[in-house]
Protein backbone atom coordinates (compact mmCIF):
# COMPACT_ATOMS: atom_id res chain seq x y z
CA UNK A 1 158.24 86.07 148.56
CA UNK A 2 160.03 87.21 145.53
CA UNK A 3 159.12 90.19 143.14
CA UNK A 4 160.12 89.04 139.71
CA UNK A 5 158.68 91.56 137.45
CA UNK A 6 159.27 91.25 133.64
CA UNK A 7 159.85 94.23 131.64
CA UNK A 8 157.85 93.86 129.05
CA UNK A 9 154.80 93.92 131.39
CA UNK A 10 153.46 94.81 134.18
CA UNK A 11 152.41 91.90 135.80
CA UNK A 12 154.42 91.28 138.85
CA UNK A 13 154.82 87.19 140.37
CA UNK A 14 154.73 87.30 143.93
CA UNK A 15 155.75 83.81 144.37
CA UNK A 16 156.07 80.66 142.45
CA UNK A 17 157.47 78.24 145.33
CA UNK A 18 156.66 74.88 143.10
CA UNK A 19 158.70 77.14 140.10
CA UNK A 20 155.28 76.43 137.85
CA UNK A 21 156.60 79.43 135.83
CA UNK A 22 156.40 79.78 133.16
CA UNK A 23 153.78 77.20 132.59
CA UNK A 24 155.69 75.67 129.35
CA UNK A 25 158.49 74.21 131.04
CA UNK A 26 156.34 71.77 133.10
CA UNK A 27 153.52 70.82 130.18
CA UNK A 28 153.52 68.10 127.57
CA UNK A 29 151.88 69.04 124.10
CA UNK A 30 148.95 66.94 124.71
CA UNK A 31 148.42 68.89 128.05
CA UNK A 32 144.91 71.23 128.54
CA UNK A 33 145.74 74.66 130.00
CA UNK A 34 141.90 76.01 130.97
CA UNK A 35 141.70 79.42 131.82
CA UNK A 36 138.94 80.70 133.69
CA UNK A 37 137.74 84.35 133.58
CA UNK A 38 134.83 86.55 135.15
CA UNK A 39 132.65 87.64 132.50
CA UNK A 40 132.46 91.46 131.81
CA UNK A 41 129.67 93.48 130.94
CA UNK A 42 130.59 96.40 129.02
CA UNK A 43 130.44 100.18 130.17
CA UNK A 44 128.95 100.88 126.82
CA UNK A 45 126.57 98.52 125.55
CA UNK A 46 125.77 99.75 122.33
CA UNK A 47 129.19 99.08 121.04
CA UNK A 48 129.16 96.53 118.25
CA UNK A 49 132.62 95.82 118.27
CA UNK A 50 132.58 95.40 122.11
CA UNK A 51 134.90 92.40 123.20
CA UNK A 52 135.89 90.42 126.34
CA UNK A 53 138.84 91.90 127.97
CA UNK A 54 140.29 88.99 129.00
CA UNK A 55 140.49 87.58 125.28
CA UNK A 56 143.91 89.27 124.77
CA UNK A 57 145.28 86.92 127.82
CA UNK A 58 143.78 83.70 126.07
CA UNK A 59 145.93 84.79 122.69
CA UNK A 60 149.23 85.46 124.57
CA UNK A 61 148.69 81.97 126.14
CA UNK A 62 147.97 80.35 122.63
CA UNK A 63 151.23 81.72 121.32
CA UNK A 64 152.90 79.53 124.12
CA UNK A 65 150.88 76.20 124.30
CA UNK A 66 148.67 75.06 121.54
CA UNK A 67 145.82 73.84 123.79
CA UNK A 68 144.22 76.31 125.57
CA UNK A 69 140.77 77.10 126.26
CA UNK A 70 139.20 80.05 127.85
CA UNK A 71 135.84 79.55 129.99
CA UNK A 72 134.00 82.43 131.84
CA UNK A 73 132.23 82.58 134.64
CA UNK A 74 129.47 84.99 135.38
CA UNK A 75 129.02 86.26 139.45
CA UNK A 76 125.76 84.89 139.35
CA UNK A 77 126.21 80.99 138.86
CA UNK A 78 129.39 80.54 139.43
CA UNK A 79 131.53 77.13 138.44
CA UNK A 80 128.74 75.05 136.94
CA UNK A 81 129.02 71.59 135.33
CA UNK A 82 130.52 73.15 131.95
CA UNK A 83 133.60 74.39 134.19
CA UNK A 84 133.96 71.15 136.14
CA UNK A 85 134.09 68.93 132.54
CA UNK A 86 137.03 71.69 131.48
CA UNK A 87 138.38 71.33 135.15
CA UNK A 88 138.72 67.40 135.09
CA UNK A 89 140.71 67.36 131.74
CA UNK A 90 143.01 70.58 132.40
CA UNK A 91 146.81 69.83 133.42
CA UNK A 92 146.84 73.33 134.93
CA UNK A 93 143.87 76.22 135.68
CA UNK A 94 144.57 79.80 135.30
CA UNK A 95 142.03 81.44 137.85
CA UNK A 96 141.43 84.85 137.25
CA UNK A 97 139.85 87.19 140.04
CA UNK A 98 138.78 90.99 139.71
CA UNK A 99 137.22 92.75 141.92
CA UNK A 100 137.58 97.17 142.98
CA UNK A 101 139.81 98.07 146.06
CA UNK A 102 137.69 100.37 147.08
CA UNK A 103 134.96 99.97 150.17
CA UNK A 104 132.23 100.12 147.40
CA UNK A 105 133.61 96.69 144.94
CA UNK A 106 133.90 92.93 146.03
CA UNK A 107 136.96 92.23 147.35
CA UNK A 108 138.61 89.21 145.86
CA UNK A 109 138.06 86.76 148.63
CA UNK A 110 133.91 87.91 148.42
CA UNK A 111 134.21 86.94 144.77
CA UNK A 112 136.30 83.77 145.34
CA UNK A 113 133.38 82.67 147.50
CA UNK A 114 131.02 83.19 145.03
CA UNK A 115 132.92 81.22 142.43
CA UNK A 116 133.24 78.84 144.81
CA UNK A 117 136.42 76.95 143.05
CA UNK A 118 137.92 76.77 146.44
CA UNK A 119 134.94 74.66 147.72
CA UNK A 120 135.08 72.54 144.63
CA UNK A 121 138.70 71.70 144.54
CA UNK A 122 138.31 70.69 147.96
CA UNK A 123 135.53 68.22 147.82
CA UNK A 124 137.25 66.69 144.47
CA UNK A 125 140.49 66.12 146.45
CA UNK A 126 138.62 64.66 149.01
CA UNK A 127 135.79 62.49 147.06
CA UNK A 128 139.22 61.28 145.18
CA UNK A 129 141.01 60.41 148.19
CA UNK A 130 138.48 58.18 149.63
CA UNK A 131 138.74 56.11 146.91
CA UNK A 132 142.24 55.38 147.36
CA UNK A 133 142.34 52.26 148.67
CA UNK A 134 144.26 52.30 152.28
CA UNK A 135 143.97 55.71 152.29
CA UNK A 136 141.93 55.78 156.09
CA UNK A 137 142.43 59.86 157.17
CA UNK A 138 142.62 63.27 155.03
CA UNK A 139 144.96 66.22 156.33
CA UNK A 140 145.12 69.52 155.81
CA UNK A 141 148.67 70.46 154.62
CA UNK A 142 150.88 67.77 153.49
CA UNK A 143 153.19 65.01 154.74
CA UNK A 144 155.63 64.24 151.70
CA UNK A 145 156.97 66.53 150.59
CA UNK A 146 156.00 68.13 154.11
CA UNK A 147 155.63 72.00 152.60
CA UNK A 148 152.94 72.73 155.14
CA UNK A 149 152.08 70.72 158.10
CA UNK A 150 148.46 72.04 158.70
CA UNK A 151 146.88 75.50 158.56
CA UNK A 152 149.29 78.12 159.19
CA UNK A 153 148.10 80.09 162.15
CA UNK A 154 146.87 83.79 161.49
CA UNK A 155 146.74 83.68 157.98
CA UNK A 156 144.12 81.00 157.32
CA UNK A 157 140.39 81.44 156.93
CA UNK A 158 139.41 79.12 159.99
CA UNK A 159 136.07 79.80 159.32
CA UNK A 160 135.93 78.48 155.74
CA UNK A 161 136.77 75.30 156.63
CA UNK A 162 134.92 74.66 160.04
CA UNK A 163 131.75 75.14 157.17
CA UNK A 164 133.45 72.61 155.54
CA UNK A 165 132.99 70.41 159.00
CA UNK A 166 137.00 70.41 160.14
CA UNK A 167 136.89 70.67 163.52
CA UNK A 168 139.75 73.18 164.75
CA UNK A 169 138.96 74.60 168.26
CA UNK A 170 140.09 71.94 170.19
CA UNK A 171 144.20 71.20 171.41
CA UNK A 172 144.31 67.73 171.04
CA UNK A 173 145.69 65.51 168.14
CA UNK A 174 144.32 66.20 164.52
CA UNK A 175 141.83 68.78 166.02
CA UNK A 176 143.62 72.16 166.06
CA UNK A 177 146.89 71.21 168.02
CA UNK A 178 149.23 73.99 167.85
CA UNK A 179 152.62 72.47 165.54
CA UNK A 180 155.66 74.54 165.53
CA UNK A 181 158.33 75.11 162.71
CA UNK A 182 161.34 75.56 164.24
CA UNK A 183 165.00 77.17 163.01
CA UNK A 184 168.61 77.23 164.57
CA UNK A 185 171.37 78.75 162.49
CA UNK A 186 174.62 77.80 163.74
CA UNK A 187 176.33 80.95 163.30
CA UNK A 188 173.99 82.66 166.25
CA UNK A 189 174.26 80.01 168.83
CA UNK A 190 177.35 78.07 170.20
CA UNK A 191 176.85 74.12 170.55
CA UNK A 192 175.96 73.13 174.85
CA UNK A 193 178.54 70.98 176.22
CA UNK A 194 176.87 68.19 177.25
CA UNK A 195 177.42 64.67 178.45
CA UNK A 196 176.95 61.84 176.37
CA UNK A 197 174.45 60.56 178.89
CA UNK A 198 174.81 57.27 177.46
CA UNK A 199 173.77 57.81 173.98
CA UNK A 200 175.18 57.25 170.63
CA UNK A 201 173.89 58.37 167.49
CA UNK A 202 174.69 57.41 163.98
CA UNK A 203 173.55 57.80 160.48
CA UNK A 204 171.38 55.48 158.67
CA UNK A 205 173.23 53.19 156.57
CA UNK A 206 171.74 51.67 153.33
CA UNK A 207 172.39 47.84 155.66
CA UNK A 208 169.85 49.45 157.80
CA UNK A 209 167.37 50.21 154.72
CA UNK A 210 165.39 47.64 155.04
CA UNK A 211 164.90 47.37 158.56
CA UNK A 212 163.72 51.11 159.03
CA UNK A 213 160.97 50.82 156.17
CA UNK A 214 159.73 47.54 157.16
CA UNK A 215 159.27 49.70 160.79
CA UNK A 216 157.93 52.59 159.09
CA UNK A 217 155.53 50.18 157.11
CA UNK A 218 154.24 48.43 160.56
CA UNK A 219 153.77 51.41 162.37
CA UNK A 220 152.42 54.04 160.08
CA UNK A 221 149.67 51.35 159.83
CA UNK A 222 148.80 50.80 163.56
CA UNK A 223 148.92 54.81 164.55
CA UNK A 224 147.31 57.76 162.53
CA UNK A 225 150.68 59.33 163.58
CA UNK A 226 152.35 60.81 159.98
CA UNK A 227 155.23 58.87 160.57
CA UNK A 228 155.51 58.70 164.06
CA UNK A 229 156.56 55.62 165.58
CA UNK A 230 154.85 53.75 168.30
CA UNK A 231 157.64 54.05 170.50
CA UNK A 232 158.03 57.37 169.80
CA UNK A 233 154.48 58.67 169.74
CA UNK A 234 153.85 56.82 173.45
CA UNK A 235 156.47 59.10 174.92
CA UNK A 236 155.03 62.14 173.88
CA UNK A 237 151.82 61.41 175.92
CA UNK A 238 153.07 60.24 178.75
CA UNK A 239 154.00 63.05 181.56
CA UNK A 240 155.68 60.45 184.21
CA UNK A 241 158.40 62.26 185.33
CA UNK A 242 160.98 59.85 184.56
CA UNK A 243 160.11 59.71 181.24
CA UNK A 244 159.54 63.17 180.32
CA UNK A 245 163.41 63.85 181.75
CA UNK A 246 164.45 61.09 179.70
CA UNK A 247 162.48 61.87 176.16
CA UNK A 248 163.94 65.13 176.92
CA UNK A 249 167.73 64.15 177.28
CA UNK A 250 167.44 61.81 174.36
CA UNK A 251 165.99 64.55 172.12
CA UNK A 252 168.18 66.64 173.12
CA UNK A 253 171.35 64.89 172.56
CA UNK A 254 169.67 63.67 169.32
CA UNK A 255 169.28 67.34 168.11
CA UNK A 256 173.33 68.48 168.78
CA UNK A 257 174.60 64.81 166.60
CA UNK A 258 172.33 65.57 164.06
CA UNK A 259 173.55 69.61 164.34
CA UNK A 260 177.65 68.37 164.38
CA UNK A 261 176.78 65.77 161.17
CA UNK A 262 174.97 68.85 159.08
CA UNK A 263 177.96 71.32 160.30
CA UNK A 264 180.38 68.79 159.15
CA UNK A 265 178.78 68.47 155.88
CA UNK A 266 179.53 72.46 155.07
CA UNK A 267 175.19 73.10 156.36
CA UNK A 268 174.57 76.53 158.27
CA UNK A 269 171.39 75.74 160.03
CA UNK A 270 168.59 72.97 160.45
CA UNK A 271 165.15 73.46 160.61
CA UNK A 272 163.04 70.73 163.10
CA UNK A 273 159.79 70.72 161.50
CA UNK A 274 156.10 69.87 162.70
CA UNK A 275 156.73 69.39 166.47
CA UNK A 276 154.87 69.63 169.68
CA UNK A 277 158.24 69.15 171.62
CA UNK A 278 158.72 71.30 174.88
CA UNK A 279 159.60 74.62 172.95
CA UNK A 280 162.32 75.35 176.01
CA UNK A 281 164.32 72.64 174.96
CA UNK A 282 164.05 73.67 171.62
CA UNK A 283 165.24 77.48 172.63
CA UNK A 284 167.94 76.38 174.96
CA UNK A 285 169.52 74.63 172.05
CA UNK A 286 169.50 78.13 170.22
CA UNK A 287 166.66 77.49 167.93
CA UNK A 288 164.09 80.40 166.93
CA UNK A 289 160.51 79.98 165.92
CA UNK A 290 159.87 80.11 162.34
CA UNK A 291 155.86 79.21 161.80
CA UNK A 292 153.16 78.31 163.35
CA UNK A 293 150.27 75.64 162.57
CA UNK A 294 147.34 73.88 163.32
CA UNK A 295 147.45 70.19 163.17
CA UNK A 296 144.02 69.57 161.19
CA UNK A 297 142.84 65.91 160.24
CA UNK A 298 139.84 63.71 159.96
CA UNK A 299 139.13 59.49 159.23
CA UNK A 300 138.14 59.85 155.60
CA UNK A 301 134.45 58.03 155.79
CA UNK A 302 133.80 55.83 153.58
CA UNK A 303 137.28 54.98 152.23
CA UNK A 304 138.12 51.71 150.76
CA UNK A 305 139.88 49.66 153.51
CA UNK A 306 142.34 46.49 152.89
């Protein structure tokens, strides 16, 4: 989280990971910014001259983009059909919340819910999705670019999307299985020395292109495994001895080549993302957790199948 704070306001960013900001940079001249704000009743209603406080907002926008248009919303209704229309055609949507901080005003999140944009974006992603043809299950976080892997734990509303019929509360795959981020920085932890065991590793060379998507093709189709391989995704289930010692050694020894090929490259750390490895293989190697998620996803019913 960054605090970039200009000095000609006081506005303060908190964070802008996608660098959005400012909006210009990233919009054509045809593009719709739609900016939706609460409407305000005024303390005194016999002013005449009484205006919308959030009009001064629209302007500085319209100085930067020449299409902008400013919808409210009232706490009573809500987003209604007039908003979704503006919604559909926008290239970006400026929501804007306000609420007291006191014990006696709505809280953001209380007036969130009674907007209920959250709710809508979510069924629009999803009503689009399922008519994606081949598109056969919806997750919550993303795969490519993998910025989230599901729904970080302790700082999601769980409860928001269980109404929402995601079904959390359970340990097993795509139902709430706990996914670890995980971090090693070189500098903190010396490399094991350990035997090759047998194994040899090697980057991917661009003769091996075609081979490794043509795998990636055939098995991302049979498995609703987000990339993981049959052979792969068999070993993680299966608790024969044998094989867990083995998965284990191989990962292992996988882990250090792929640590001495990012050291020799000038890297000072590696992250191994969205796993449900045995975290003491993970630590022995010197690697620290970094988050924490639930691995949410669902067949997408009704989807167009080839």
């Amino acid at each position: 989280m960054s605090t970039i704070q200009s000095q000609s306001s006081s506005a303060t960013l908190l964070w802008d990971h996608q660098d959005l900001i400012p909006h210009q940079k990233n919009l054509g001249n045809e593009d719709l910014v739609l900016l939706l704000t609460p409407a305000v009743v005024p303390l005194d209603q016999s002013l005449a001259n009484a205006s919308d406080p959030f009009e001064p907002l629209g302007k500085a926008l319209a100085r930067t983009h020449p299409w902008i248009r400013h919808v409210p919303y009232t706490k009573e209704r809500g987003i209604t059909g007039i908003h979704v229309a503006f919604i559909k055609r926008a290239r970006v949507v400026i929501f804007v919340l306000t609420g007291f901080s006191t014990e006696e005003g709505l809280f953001q999140l209380e007036l969130a819910e009674v907007a209920r944009v959250g709710r809508f974006l979510h069924d629009e992603v999803v009503r689009k999705l399922k008519k994606i043809r081949g598109v056969g299950i919806t997750q919550l976080g993303s795969t490519f670019p993998r910025l989230l892997y599901g729904l970080p734990v302790g700082e999601t509303d769980l409860e928001w999307f269980e109404k929402l019929e995601w079904n959390m509360k359970e340990s097993t795959l795509g139902n709430g299985r706990r996914v670890l981020d995980w971090l090693l920085r070189f500098a903190d932890h010396p490399v094991p020395d350990l035997a090759s065991a047998g194994l040899t590793f090697r980057p991917c060379q661009l003769k091996d292109y075609e081979k490794v998507v043509e795998m990636a093709n055939k098995e991302s189709q049979k498995r609703y495994g987000f990339g993981w391989y049959d052979q792969y995704a068999k070993t993680m289930g299966n608790e024969d001895p044998d094989m867990v010692n083995r998965r284990d050694s191989v990962v292992t020894r996988l882990l250090l080549a792929c640590r001495q090929t990012l050291s020799e490259r000038g890297m000072v750390g590696m992250f191994v993302d969205g796993s449900t490895s045995d975290e003491n293989v993970l630590q022995s190697l010197g690697f620290c957790k970094w988050a924490e998620y639930k691995e949410v996803w669902r067949q997408a019913v009704g989807c167009v199948e080839e």
